[in-house]
PDB file of N, CA and C in Angstrom:
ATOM      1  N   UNK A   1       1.025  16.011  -0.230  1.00  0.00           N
ATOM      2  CA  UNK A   1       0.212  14.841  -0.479  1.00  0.00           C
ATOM      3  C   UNK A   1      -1.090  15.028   0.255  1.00  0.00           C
ATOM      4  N   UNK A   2      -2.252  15.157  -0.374  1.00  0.00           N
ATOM      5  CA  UNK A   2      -3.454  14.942   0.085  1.00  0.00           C
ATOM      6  C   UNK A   2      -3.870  13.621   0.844  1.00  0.00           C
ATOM      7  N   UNK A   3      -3.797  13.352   2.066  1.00  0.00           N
ATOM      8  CA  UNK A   3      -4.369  12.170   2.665  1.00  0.00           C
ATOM      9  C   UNK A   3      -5.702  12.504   3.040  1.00  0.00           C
ATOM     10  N   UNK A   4      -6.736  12.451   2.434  1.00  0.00           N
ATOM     11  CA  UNK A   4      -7.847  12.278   3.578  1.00  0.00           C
ATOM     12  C   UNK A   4      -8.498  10.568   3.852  1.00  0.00           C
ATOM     13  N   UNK A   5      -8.221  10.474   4.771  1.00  0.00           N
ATOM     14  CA  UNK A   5      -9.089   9.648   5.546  1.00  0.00           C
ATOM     15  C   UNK A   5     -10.113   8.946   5.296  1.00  0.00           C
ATOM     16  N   UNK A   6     -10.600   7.935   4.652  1.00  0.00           N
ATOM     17  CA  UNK A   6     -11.677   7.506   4.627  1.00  0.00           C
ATOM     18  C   UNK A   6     -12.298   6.665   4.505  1.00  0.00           C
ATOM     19  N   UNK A   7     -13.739   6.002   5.334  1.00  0.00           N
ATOM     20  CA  UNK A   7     -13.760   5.210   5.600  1.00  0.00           C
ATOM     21  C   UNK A   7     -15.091   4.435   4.455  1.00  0.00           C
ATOM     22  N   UNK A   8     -14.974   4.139   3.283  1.00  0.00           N
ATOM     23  CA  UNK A   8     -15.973   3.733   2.408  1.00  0.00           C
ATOM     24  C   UNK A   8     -15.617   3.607   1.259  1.00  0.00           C
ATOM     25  N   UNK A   9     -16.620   2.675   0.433  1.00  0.00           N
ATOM     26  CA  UNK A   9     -16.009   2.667  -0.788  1.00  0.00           C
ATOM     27  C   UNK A   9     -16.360   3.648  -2.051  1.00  0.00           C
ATOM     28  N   UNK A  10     -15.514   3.980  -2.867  1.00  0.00           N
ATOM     29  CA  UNK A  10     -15.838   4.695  -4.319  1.00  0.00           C
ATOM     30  C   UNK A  10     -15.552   5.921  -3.861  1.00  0.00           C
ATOM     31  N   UNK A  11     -15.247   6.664  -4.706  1.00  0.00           N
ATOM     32  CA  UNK A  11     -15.206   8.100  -4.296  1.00  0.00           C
ATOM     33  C   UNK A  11     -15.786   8.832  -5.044  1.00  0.00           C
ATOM     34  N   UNK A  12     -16.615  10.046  -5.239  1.00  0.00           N
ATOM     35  CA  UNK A  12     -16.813  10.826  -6.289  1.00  0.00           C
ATOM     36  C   UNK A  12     -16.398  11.889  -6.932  1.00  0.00           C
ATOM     37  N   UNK A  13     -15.074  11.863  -6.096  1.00  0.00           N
ATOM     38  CA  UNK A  13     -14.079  13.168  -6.734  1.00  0.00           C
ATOM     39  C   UNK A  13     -13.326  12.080  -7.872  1.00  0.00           C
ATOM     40  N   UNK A  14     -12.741  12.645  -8.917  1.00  0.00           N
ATOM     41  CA  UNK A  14     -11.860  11.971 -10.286  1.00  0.00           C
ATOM     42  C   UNK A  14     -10.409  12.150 -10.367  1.00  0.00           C
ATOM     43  N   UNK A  15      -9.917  12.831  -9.255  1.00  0.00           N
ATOM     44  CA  UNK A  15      -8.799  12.742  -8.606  1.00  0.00           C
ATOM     45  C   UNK A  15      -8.439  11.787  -7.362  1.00  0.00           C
ATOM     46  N   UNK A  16      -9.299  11.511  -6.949  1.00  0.00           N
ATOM     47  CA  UNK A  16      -8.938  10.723  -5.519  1.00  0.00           C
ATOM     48  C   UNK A  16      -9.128   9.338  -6.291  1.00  0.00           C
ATOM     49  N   UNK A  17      -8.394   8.204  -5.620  1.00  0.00           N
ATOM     50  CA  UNK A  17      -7.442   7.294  -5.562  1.00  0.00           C
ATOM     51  C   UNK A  17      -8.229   6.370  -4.168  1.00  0.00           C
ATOM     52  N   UNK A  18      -8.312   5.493  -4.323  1.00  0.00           N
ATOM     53  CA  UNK A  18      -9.174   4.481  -3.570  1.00  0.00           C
ATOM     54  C   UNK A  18      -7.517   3.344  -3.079  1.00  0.00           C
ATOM     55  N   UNK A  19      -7.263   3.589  -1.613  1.00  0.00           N
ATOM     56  CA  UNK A  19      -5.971   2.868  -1.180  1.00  0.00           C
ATOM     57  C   UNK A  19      -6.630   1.372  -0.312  1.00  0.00           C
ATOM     58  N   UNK A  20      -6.174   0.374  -0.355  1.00  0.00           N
ATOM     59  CA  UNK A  20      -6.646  -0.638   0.825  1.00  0.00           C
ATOM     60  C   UNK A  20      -4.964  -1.300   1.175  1.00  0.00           C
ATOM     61  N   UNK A  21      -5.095  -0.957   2.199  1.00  0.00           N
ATOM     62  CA  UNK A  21      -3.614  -1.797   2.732  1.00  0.00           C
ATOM     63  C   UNK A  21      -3.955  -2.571   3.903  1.00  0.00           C
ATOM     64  N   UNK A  22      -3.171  -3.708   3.543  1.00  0.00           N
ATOM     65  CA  UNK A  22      -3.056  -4.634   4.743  1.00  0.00           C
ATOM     66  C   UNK A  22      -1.863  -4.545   5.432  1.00  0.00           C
ATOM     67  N   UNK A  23      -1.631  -4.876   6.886  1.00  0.00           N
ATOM     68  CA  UNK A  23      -0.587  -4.979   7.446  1.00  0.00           C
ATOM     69  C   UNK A  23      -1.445  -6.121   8.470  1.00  0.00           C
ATOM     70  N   UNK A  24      -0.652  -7.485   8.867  1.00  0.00           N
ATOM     71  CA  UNK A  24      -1.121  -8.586   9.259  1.00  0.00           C
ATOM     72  C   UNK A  24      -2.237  -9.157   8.821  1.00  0.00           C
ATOM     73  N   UNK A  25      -3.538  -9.248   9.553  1.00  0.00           N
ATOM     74  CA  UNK A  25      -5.100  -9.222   9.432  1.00  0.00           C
ATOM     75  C   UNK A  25      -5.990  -8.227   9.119  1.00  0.00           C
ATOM     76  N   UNK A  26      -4.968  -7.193   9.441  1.00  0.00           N
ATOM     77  CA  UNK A  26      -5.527  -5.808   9.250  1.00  0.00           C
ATOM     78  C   UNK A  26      -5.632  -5.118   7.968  1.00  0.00           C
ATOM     79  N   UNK A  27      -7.245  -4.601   7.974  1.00  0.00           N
ATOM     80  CA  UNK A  27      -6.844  -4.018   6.471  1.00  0.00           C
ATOM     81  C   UNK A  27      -7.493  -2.471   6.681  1.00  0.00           C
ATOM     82  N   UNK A  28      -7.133  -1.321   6.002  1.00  0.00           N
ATOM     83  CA  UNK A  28      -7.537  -0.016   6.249  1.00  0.00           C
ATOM     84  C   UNK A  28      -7.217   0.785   4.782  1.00  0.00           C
ATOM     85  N   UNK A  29      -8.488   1.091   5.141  1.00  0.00           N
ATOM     86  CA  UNK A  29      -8.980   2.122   3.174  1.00  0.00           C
ATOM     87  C   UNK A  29      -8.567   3.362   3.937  1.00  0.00           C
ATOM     88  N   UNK A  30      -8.178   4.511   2.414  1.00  0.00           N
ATOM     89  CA  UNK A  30      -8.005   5.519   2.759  1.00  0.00           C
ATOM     90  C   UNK A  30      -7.976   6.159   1.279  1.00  0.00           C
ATOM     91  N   UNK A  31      -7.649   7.639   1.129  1.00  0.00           N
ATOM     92  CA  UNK A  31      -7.705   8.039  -0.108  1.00  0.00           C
ATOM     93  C   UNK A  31      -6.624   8.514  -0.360  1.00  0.00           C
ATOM     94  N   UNK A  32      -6.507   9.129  -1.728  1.00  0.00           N
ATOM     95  CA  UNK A  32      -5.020   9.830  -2.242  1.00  0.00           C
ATOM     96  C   UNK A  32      -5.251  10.573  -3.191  1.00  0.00           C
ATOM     97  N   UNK A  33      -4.765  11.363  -3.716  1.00  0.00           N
ATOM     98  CA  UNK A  33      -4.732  12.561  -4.342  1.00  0.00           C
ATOM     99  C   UNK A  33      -3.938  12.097  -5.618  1.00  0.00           C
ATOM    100  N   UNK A  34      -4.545  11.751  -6.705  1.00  0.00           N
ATOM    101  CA  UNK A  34      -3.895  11.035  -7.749  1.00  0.00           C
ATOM    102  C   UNK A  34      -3.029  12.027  -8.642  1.00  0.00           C
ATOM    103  N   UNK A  35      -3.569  13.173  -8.471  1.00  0.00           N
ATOM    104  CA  UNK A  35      -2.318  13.902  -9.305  1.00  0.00           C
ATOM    105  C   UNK A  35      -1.302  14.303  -8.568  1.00  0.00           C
ATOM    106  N   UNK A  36      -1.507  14.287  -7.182  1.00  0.00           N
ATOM    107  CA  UNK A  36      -0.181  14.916  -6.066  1.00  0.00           C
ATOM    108  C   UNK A  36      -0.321  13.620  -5.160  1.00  0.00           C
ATOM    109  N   UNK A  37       0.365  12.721  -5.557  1.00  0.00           N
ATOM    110  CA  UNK A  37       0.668  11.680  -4.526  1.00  0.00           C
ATOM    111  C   UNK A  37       1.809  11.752  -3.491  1.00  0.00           C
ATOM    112  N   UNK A  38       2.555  12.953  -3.805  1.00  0.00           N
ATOM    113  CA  UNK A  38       3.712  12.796  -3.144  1.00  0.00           C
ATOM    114  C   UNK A  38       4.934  12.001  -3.170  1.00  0.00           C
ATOM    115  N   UNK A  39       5.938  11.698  -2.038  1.00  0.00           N
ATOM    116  CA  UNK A  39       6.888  11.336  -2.359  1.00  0.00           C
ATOM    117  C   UNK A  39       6.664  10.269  -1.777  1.00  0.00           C
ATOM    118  N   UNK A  40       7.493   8.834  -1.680  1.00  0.00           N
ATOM    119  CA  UNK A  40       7.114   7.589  -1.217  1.00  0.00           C
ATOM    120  C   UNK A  40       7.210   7.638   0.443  1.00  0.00           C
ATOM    121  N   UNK A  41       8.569   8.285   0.637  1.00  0.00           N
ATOM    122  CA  UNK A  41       8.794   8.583   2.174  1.00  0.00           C
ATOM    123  C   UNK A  41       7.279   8.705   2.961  1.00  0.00           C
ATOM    124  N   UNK A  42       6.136  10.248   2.677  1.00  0.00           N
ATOM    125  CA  UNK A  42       5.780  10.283   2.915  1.00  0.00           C
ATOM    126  C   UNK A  42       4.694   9.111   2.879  1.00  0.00           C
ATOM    127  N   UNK A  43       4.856   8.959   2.030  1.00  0.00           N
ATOM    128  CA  UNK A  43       2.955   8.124   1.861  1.00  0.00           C
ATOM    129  C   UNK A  43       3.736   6.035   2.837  1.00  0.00           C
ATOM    130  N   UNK A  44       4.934   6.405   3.188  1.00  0.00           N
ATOM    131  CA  UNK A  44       5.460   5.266   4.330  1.00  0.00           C
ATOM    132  C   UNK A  44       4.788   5.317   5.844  1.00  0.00           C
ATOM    133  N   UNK A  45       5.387   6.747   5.687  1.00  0.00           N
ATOM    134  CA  UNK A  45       5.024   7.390   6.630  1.00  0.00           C
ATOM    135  C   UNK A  45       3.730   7.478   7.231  1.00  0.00           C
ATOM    136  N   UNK A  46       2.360   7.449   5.976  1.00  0.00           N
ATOM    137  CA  UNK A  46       1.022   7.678   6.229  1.00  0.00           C
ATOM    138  C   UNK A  46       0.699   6.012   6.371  1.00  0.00           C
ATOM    139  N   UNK A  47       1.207   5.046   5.229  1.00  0.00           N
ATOM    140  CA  UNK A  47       1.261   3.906   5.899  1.00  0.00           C
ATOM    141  C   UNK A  47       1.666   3.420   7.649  1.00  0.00           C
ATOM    142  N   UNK A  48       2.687   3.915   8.148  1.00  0.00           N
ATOM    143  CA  UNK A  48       3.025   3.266   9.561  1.00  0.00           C
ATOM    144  C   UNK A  48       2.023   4.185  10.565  1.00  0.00           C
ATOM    145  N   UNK A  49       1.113   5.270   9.935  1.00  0.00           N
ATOM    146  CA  UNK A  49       0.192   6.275  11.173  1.00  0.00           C
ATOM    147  C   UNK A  49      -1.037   5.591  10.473  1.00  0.00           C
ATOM    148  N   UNK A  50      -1.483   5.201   9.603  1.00  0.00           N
ATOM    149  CA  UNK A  50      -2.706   4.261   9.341  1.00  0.00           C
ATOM    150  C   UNK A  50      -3.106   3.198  10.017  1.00  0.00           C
ATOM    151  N   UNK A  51      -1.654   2.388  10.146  1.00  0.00           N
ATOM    152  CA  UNK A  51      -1.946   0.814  10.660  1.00  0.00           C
ATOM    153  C   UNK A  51      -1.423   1.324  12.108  1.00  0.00           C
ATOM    154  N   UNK A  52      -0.698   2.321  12.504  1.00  0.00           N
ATOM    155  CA  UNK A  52      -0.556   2.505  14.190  1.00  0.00           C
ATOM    156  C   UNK A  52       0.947   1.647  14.287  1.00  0.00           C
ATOM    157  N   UNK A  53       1.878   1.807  13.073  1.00  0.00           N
ATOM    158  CA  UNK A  53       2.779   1.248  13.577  1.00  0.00           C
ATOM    159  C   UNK A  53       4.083   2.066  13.231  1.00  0.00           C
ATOM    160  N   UNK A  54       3.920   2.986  14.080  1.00  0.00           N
ATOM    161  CA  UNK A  54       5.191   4.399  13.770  1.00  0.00           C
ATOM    162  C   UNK A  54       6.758   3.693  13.865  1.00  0.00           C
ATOM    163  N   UNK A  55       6.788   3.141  14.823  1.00  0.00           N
ATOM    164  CA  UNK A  55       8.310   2.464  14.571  1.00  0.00           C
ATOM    165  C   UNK A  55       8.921   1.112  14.472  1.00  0.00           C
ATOM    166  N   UNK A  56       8.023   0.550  13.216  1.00  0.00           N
ATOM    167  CA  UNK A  56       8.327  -1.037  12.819  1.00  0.00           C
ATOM    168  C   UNK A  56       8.719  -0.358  11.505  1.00  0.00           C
ATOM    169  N   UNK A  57       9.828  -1.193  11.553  1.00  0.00           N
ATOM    170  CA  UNK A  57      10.482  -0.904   9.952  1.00  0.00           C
ATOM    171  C   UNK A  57       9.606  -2.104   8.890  1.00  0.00           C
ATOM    172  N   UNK A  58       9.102  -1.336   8.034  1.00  0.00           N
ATOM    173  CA  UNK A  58       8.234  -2.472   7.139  1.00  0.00           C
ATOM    174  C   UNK A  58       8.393  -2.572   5.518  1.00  0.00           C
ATOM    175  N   UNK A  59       8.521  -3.302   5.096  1.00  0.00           N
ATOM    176  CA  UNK A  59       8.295  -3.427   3.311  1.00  0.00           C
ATOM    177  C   UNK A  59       7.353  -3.072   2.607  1.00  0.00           C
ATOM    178  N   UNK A  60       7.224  -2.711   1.638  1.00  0.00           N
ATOM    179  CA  UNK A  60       5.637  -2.400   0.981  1.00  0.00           C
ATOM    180  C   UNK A  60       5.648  -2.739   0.059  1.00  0.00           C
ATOM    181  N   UNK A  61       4.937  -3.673  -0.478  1.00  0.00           N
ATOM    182  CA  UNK A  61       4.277  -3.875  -1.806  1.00  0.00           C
ATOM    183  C   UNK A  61       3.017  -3.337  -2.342  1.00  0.00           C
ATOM    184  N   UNK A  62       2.847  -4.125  -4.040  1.00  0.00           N
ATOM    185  CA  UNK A  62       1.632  -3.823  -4.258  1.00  0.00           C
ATOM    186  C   UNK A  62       0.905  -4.599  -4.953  1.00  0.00           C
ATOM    187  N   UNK A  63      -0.058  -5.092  -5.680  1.00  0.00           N
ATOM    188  CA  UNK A  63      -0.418  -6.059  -6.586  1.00  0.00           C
ATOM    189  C   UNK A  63      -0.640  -4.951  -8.022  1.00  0.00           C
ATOM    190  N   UNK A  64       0.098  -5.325  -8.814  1.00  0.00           N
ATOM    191  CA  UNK A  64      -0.005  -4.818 -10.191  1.00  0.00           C
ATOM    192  C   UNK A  64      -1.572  -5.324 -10.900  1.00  0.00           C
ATOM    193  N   UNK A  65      -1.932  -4.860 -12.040  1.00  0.00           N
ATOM    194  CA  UNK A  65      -3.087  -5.437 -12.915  1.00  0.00           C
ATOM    195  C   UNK A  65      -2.756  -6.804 -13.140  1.00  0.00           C
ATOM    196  N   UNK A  66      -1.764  -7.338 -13.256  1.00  0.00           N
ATOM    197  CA  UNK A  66      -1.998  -8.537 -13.390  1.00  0.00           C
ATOM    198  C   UNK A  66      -1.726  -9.701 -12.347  1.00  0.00           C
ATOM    199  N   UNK A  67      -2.103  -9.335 -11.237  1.00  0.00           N
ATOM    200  CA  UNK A  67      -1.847  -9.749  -9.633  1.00  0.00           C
ATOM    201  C   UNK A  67      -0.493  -9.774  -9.521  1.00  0.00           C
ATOM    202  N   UNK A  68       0.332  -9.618  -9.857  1.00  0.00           N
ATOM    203  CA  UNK A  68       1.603  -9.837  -9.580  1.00  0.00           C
ATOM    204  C   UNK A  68       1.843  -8.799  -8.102  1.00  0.00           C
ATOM    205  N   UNK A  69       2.683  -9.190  -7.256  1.00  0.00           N
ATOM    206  CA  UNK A  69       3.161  -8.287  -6.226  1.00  0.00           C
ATOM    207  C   UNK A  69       4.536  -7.957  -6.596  1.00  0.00           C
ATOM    208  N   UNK A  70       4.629  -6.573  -6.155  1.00  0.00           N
ATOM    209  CA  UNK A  70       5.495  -5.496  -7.023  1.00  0.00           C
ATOM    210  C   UNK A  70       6.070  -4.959  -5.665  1.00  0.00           C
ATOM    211  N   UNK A  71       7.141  -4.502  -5.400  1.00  0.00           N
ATOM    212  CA  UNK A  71       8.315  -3.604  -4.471  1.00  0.00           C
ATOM    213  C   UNK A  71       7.829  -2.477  -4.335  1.00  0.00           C
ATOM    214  N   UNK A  72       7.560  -1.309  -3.336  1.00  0.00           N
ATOM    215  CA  UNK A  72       7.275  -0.237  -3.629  1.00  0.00           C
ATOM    216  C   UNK A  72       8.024   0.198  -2.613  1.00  0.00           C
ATOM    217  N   UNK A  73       9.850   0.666  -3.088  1.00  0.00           N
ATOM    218  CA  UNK A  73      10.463   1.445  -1.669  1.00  0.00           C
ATOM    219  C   UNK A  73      11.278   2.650  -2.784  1.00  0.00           C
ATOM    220  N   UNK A  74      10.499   3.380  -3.566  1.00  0.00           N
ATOM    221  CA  UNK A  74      11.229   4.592  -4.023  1.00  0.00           C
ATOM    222  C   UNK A  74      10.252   5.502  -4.544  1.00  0.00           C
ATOM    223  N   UNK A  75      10.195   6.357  -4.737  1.00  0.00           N
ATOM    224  CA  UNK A  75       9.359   7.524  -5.567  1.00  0.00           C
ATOM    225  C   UNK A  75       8.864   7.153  -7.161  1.00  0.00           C
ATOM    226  N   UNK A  76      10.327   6.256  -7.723  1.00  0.00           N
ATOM    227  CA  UNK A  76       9.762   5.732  -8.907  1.00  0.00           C
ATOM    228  C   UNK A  76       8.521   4.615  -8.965  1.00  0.00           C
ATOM    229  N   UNK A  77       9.124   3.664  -7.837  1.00  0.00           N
ATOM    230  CA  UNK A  77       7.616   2.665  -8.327  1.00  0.00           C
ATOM    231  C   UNK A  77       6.648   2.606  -7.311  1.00  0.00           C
ATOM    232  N   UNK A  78       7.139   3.775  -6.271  1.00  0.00           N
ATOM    233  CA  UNK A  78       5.871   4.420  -5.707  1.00  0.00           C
ATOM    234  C   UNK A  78       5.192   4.834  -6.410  1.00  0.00           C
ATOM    235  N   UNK A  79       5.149   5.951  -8.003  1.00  0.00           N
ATOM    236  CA  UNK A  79       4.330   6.775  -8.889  1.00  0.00           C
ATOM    237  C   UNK A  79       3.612   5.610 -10.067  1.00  0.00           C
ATOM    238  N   UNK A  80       4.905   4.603 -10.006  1.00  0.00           N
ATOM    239  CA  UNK A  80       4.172   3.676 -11.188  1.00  0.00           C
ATOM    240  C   UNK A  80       3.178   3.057 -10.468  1.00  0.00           C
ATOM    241  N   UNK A  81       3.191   2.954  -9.194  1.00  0.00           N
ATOM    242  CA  UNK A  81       1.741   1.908  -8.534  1.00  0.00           C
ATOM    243  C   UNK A  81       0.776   2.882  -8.683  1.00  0.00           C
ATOM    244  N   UNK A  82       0.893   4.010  -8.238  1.00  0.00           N
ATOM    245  CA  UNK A  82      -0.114   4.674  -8.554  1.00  0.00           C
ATOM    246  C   UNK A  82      -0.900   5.246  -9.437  1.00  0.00           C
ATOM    247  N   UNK A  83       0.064   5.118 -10.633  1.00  0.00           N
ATOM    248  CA  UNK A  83      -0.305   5.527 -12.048  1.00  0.00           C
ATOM    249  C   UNK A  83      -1.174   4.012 -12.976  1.00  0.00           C
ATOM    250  N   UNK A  84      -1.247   3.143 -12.189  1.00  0.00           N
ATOM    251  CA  UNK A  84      -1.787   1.637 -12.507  1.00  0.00           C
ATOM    252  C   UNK A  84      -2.531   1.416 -11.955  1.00  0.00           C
ATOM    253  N   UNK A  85      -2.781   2.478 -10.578  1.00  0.00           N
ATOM    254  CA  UNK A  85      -3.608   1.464  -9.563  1.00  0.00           C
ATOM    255  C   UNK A  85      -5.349   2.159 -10.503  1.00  0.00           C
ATOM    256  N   UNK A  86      -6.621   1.215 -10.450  1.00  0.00           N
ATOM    257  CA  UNK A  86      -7.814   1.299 -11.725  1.00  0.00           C
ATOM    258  C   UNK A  86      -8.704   0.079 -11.028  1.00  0.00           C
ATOM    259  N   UNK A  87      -9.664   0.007 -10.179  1.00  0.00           N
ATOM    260  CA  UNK A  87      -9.711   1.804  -9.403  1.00  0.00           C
ATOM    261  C   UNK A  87      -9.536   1.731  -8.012  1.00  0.00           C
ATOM    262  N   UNK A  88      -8.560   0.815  -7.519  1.00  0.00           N
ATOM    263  CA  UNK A  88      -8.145   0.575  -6.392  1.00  0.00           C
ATOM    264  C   UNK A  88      -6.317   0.513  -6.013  1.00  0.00           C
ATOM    265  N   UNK A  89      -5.490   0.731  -5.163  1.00  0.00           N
ATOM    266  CA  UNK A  89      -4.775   0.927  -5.089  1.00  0.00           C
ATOM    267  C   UNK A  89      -4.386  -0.413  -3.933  1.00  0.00           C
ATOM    268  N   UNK A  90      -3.671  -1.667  -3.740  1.00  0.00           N
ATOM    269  CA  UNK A  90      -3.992  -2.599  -2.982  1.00  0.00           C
ATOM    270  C   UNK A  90      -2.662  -2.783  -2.410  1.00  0.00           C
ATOM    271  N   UNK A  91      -2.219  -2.535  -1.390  1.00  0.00           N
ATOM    272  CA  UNK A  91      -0.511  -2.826  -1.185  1.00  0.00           C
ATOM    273  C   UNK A  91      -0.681  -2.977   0.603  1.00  0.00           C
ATOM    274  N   UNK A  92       0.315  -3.993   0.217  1.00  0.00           N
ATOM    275  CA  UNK A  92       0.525  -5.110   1.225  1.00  0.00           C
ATOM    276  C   UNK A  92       1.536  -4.752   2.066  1.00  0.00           C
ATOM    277  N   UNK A  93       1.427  -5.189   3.745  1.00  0.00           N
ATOM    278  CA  UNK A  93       3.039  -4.378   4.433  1.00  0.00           C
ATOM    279  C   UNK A  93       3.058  -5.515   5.234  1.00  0.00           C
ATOM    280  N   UNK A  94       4.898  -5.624   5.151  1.00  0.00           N
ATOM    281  CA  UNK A  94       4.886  -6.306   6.074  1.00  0.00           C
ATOM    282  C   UNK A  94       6.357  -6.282   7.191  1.00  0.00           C
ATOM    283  N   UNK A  95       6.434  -6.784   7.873  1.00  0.00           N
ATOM    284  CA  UNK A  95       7.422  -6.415   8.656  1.00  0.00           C
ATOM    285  C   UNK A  95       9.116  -6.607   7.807  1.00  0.00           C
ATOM    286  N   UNK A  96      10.325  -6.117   8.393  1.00  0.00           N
ATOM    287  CA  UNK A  96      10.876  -6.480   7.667  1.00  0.00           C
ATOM    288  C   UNK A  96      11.617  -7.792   8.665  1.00  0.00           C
ATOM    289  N   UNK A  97      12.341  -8.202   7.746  1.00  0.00           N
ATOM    290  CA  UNK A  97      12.492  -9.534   8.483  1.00  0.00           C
ATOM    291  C   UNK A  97      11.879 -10.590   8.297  1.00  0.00           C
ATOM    292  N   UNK A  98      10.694 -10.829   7.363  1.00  0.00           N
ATOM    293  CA  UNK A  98       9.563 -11.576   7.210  1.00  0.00           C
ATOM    294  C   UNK A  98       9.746 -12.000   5.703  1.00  0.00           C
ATOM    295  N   UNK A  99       9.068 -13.101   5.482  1.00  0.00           N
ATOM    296  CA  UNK A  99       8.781 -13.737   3.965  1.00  0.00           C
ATOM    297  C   UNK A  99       7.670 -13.252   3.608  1.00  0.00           C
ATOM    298  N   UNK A 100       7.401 -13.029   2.532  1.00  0.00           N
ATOM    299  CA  UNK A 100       5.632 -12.565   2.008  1.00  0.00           C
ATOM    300  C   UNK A 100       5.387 -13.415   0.947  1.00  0.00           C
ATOM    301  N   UNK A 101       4.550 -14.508   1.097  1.00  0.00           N
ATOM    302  CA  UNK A 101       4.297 -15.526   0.209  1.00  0.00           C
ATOM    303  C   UNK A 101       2.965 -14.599  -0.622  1.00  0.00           C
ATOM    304  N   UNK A 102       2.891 -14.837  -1.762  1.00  0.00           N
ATOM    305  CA  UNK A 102       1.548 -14.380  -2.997  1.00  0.00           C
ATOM    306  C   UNK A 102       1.582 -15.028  -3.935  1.00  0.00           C
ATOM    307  N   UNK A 103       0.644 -15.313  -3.895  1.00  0.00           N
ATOM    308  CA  UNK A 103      -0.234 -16.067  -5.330  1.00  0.00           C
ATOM    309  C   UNK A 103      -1.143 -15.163  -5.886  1.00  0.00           C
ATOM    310  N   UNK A 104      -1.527 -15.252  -7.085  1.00  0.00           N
ATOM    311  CA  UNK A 104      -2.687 -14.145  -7.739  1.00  0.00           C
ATOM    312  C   UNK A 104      -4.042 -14.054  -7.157  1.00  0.00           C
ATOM    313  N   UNK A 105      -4.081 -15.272  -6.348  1.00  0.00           N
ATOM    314  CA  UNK A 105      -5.272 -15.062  -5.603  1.00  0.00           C
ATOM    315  C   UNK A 105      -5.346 -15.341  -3.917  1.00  0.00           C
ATOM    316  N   UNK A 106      -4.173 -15.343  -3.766  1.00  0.00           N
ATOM    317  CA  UNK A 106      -3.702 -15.149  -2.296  1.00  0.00           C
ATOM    318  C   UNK A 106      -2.622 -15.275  -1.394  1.00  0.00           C
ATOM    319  N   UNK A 107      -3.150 -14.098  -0.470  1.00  0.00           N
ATOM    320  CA  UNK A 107      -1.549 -13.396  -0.020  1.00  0.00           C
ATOM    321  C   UNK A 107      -1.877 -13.849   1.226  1.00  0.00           C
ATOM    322  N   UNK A 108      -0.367 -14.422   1.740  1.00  0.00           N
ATOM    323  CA  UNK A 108      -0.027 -14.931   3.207  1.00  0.00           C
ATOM    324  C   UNK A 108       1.186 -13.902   3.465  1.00  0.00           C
ATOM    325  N   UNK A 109       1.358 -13.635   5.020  1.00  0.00           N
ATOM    326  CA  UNK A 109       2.355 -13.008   5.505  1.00  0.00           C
ATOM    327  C   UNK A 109       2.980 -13.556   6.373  1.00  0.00           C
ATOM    328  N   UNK A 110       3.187 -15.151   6.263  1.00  0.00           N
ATOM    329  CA  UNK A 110       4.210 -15.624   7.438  1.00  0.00           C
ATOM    330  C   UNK A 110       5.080 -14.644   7.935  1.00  0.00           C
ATOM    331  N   UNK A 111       5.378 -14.579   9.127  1.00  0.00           N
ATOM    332  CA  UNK A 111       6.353 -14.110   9.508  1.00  0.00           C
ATOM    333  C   UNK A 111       7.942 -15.206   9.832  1.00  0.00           C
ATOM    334  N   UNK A 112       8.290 -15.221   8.664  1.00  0.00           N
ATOM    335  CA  UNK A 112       9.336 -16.252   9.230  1.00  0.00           C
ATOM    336  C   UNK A 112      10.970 -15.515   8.642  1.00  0.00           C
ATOM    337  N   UNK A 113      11.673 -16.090   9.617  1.00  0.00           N
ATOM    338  CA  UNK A 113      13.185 -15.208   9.728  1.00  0.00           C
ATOM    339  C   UNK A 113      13.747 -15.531   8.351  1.00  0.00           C
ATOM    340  N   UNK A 114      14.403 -14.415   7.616  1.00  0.00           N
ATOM    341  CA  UNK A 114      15.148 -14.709   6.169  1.00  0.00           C
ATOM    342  C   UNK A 114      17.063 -14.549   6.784  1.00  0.00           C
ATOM    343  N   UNK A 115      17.413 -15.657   5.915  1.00  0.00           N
ATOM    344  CA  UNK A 115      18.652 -15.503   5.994  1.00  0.00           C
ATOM    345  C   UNK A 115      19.657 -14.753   5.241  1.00  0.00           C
TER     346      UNK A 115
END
C-alpha cells in the first residue's frame, strides 16, 4: 500500500486517492494509491499511526455518495469505499465502545457506553 503523507488538497497524480479522516475533533488528509490500496488491516493500521492512536481499538466508517455512513472492517468494503470514494475518500473513527450518531449533513461522536 502506497501511503504518502500529505498535507493539501487535490492531487495531480490519477492514481492517488485524496483520504480525510476524523477521529474526535481531529481531522488528517493523507493519500492512497487507488489501484494498490492494500488490505484493510493495513490501511487500520495507517489509520491508528495517522491520528497517533496505536493502541485504541477503533471502528471505521465511511460516508458513501449518498452520505450514508457505511462499516469499513474487511478488505471487501474496505475496496468498495475506495472504489466510490470521487474525489475524496471521508471516513470517520471512532472508539469502540462508543455510539456514532450521522446525519447526511452531520456527524457527532458521542462517546457514550453501548449495551
Amino acid at each position: 500500500m502506497n501511503r504518502s503523507h500529505r498535507h493539501g488538497a487535490g492531487s495531480g497524480c490519477l492514481g492517488t486517492m485524496e483520504v480525510k479522516s476524523k477521529f474526535g475533533a481531529e481531522f488528517r488528509r493523507f493519500s492512497l494509491e487507488r489501484s494498490k490500496p492494500g488490505k484493510f488491516e493495513e490501511f487500520y493500521g495507517l489509520l491508528q499511526h495517522v491520528h497517533k492512536i496505536p493502541n485504541v481499538d477503533v471502528l471505521v466508517g465511511y460516508a458513501d455518495i449518498h452520505g450514508d455512513l457505511l462499516p469499513i472492517n474487511n478488505d471487501d468494503n474496505y475496496h468498495k469505499a475506495v472504489s466510490t470514494a470521487n474525489p475524496l475518500l471521508r471516513i470517520f473513527i471512532q472508539k469502540k465502545g462508543c455510539v456514532l450518531e450521522h446525519s447526511k449533513n452531520n456527524v457527532r461522536m458521542p462517546c457514550l457506553k453501548t449495551l
